[in-house]
C-alpha atoms as a PDB file:
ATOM      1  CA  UNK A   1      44.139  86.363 147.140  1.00  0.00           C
ATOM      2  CA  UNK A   2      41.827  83.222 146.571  1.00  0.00           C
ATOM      3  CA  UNK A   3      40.215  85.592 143.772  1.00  0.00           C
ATOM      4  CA  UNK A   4      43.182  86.532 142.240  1.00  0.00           C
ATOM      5  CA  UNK A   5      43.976  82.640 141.813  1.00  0.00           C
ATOM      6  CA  UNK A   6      40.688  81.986 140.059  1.00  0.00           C
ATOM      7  CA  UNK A   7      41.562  84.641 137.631  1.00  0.00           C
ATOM      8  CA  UNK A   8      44.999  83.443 136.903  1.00  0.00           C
ATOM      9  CA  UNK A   9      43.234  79.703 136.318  1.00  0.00           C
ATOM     10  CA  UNK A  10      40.803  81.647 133.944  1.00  0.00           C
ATOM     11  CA  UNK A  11      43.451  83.538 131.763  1.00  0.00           C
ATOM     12  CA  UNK A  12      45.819  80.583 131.819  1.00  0.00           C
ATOM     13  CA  UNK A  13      42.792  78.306 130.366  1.00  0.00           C
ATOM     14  CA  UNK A  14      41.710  80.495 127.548  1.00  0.00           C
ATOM     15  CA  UNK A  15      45.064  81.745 126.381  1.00  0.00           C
ATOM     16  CA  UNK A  16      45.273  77.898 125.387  1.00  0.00           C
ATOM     17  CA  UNK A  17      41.933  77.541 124.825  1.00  0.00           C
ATOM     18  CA  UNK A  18      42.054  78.102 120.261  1.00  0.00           C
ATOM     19  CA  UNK A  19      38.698  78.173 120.328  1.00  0.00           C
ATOM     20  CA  UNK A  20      38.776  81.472 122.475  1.00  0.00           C
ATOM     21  CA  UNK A  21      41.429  83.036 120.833  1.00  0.00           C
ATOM     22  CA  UNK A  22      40.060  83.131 117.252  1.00  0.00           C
ATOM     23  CA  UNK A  23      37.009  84.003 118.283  1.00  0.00           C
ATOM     24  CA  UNK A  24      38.424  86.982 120.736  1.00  0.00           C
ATOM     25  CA  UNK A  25      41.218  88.441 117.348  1.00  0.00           C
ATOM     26  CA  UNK A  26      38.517  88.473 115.102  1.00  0.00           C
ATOM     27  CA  UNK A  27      36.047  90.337 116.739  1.00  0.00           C
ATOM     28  CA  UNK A  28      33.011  88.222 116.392  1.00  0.00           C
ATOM     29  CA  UNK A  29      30.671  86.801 118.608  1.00  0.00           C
ATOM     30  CA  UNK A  30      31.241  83.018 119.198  1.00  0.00           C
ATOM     31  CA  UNK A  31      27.954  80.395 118.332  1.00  0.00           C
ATOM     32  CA  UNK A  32      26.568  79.107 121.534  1.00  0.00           C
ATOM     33  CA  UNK A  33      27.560  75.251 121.711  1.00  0.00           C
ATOM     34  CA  UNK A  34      24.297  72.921 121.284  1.00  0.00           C
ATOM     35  CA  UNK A  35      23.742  70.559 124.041  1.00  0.00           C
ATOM     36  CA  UNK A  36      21.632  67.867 124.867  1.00  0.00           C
ATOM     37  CA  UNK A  37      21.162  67.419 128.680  1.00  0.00           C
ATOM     38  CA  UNK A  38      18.116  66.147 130.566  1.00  0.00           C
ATOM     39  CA  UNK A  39      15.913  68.143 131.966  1.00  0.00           C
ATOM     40  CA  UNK A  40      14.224  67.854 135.966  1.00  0.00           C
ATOM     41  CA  UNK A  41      12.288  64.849 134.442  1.00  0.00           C
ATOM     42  CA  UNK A  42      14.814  63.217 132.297  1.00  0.00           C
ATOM     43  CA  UNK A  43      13.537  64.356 128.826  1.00  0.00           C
ATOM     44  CA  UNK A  44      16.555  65.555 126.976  1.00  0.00           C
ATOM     45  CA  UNK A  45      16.955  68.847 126.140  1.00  0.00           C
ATOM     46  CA  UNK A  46      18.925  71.031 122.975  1.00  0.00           C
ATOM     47  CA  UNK A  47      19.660  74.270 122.903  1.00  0.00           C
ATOM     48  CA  UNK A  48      18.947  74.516 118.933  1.00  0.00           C
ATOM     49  CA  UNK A  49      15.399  73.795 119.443  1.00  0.00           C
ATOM     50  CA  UNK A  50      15.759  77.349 120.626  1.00  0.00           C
ATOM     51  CA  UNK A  51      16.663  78.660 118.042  1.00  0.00           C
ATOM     52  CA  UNK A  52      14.824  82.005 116.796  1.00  0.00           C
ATOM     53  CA  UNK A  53      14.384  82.725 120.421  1.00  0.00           C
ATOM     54  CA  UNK A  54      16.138  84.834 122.713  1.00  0.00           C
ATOM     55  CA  UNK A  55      18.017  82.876 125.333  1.00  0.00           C
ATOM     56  CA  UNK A  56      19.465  83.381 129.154  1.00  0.00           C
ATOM     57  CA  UNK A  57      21.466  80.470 129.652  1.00  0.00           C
ATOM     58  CA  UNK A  58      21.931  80.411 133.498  1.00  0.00           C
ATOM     59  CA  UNK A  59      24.597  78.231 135.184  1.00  0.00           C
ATOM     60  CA  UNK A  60      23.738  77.853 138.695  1.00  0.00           C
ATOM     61  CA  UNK A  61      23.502  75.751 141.748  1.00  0.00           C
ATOM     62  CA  UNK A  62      21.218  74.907 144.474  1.00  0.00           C
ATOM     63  CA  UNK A  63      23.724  75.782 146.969  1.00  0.00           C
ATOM     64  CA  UNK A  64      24.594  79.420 145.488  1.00  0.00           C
ATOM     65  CA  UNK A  65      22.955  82.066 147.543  1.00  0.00           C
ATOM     66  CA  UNK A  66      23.354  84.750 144.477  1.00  0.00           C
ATOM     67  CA  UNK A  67      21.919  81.752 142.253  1.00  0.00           C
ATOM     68  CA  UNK A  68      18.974  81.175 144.877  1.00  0.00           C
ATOM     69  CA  UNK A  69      18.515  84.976 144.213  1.00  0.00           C
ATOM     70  CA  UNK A  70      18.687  85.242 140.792  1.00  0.00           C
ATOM     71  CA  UNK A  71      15.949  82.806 140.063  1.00  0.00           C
ATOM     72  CA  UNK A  72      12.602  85.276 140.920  1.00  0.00           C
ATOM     73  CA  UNK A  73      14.026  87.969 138.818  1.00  0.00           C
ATOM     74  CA  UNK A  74      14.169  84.883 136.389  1.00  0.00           C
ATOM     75  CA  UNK A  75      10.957  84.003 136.682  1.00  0.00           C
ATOM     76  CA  UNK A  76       9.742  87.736 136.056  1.00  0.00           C
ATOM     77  CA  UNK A  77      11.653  88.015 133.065  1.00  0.00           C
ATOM     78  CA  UNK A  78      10.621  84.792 131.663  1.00  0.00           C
ATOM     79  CA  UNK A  79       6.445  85.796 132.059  1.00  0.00           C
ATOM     80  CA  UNK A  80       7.790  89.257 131.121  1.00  0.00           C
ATOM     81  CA  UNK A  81       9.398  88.468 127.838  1.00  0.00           C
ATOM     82  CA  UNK A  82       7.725  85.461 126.951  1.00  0.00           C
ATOM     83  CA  UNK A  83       5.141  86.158 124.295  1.00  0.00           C
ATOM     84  CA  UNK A  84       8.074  87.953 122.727  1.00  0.00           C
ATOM     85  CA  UNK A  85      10.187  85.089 121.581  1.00  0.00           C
ATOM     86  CA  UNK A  86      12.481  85.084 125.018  1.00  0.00           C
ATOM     87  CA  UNK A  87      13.805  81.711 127.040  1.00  0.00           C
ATOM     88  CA  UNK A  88      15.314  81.419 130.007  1.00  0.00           C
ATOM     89  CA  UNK A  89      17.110  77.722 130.085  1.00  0.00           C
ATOM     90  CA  UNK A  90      18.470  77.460 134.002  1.00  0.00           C
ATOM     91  CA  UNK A  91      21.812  75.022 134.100  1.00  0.00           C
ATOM     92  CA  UNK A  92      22.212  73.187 137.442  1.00  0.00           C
ATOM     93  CA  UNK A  93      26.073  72.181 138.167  1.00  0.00           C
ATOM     94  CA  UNK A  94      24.315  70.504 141.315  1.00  0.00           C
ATOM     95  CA  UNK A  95      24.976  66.793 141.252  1.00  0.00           C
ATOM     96  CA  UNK A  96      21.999  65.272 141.831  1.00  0.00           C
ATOM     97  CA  UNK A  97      18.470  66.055 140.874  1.00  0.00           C
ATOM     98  CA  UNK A  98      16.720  65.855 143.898  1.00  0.00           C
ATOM     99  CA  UNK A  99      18.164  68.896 145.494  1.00  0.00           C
ATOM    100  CA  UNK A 100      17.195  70.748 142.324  1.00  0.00           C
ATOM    101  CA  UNK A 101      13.396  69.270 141.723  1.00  0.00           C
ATOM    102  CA  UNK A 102      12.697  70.307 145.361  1.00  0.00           C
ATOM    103  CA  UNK A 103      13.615  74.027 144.484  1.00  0.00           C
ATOM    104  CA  UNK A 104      11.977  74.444 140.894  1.00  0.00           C
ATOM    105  CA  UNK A 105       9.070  73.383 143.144  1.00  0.00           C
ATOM    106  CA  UNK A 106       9.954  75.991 145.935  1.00  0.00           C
ATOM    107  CA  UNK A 107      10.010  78.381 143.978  1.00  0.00           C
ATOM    108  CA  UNK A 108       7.726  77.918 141.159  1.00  0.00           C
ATOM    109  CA  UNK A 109      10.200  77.613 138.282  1.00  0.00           C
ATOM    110  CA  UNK A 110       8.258  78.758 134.984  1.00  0.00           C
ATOM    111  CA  UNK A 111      11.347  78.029 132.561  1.00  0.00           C
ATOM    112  CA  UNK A 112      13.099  75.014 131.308  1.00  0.00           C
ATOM    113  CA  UNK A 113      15.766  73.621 134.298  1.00  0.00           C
ATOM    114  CA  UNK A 114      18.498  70.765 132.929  1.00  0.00           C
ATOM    115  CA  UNK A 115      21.589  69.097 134.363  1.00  0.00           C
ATOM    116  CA  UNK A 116      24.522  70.092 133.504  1.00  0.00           C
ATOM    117  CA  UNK A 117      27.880  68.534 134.212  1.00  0.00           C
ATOM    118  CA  UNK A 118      31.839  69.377 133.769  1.00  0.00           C
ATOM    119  CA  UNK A 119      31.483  68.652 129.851  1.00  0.00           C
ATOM    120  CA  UNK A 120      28.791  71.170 129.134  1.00  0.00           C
ATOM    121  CA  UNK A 121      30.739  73.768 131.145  1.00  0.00           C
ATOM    122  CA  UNK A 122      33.854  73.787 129.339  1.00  0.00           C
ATOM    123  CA  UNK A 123      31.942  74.246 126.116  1.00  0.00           C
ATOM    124  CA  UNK A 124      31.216  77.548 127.038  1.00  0.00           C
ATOM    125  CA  UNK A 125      34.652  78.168 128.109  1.00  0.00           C
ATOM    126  CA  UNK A 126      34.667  76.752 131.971  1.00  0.00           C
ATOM    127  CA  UNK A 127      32.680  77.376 134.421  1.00  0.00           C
ATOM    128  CA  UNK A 128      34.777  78.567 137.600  1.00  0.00           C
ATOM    129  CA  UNK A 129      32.340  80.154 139.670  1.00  0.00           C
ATOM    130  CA  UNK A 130      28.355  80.524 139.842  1.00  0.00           C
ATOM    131  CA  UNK A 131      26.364  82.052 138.833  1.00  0.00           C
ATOM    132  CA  UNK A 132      27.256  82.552 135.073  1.00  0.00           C
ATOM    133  CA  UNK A 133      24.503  83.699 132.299  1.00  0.00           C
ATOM    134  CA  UNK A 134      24.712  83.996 128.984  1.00  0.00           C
ATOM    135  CA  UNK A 135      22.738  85.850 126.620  1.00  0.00           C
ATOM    136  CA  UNK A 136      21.993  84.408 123.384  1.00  0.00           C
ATOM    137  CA  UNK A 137      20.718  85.839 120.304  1.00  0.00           C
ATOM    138  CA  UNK A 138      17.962  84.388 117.911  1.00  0.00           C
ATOM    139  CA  UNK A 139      20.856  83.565 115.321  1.00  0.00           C
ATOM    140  CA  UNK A 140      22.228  81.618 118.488  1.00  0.00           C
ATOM    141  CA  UNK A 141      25.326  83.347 118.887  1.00  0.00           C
ATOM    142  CA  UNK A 142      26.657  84.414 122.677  1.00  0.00           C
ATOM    143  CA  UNK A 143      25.601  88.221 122.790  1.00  0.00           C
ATOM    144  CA  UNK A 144      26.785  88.907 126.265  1.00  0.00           C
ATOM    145  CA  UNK A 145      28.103  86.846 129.394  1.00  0.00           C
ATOM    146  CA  UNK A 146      27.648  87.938 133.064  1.00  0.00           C
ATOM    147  CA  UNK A 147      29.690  86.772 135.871  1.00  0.00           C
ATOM    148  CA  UNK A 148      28.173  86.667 139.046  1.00  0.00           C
ATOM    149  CA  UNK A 149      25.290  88.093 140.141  1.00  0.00           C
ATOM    150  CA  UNK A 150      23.397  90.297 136.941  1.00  0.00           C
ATOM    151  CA  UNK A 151      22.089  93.738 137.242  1.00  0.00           C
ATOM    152  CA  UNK A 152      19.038  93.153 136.135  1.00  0.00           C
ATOM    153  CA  UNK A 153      18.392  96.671 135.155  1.00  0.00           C
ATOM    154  CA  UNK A 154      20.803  95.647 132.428  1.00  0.00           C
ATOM    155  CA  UNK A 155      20.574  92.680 131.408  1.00  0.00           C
ATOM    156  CA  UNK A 156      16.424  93.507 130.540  1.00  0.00           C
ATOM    157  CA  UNK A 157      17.702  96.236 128.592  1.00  0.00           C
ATOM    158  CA  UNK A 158      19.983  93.750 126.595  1.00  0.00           C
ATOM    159  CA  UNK A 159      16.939  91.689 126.095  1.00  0.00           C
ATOM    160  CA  UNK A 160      14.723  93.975 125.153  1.00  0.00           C
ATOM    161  CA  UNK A 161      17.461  95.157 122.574  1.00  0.00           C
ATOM    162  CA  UNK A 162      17.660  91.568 121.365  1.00  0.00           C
ATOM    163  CA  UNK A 163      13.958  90.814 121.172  1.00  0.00           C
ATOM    164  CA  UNK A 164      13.505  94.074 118.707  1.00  0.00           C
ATOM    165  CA  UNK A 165      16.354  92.883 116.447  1.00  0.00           C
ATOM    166  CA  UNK A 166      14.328  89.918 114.018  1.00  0.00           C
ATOM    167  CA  UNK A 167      16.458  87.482 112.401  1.00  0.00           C
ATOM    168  CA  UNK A 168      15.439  85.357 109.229  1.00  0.00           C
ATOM    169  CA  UNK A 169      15.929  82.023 111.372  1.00  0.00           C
END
């Protein structure tokens, strides 16, 4: 029931979201929005200084368990795919920092970590439940999204896909 309600919330925000609904009747895929948000040590952070690369833009949260689980396959695919023009940018919705600082260093965290907030998630259309990802194209434009957890099976084939497609950017 509570899952039906999210999905009601979702429809009822994009059918008057105008944004959306060009984008969805004319069949193309939507430029990512540009950002600046800090990263774990304050530096600020845009998402068009990746441009030309490959991006997984990962909304997530310290206290997600599929988030918490997502993050070594994360890792992999970031020493995987580096050399190769790929970036995995990791958004915490967490509130503070210091919850967040504590896990990059837990885990080892070998990509680029910022804080988000409600702002940045509406740009890409709300953010209702964790974790959401994003794949992004090297002519920045959202490729795919994935709600939830990601087979990651999958979403290295999408990746691979994108990293053999060159762009003049």
């Amino acid at each position: 029931m509570l899952a039906l309600a999210a999905v009601a919330i979702f429809a009822r925000y994009h059918a008057s979201n105008p944004a959306f609904h060009r984008q969805q009747k004319s069949g193309g895929k939507a430029l990512a929005p540009d950002f600046f948000l800090p990263d774990l040590s304050g530096k600020s952070v845009a998402l068009s200084n990746f441009r030309g690369k490959v991006v997984l833009l990962d909304f997530w949260a310290t206290w997600c368990d599929p988030c918490r689980e997502e993050i070594p396959q994360f890792i992999a695919m970031q020493n995987k795919f580096n050399d190769q023009g790929f970036q995995v940018i990791g958004v915490s919705m967490d509130d503070e920092p210091q919850p967040v600082r504590d896990l990059y260093q837990q885990f080892k965290v070998n990509y680029v970590v910022v804080m988000g907030n409600a702002k940045m998630g509406e740009l890409y259309g709300g953010v209702l439940g964790l974790p959401i990802a994003f794949l992004i194209g090297r002519d920045g434009r959202i490729v795919a999204k994935h709600v939830g957890p990601t087979n990651t099976n999958a979403l290295e084939r999408e990746i691979e896909n994108l990293l053999a497609t060159r762009t003049d950017h």
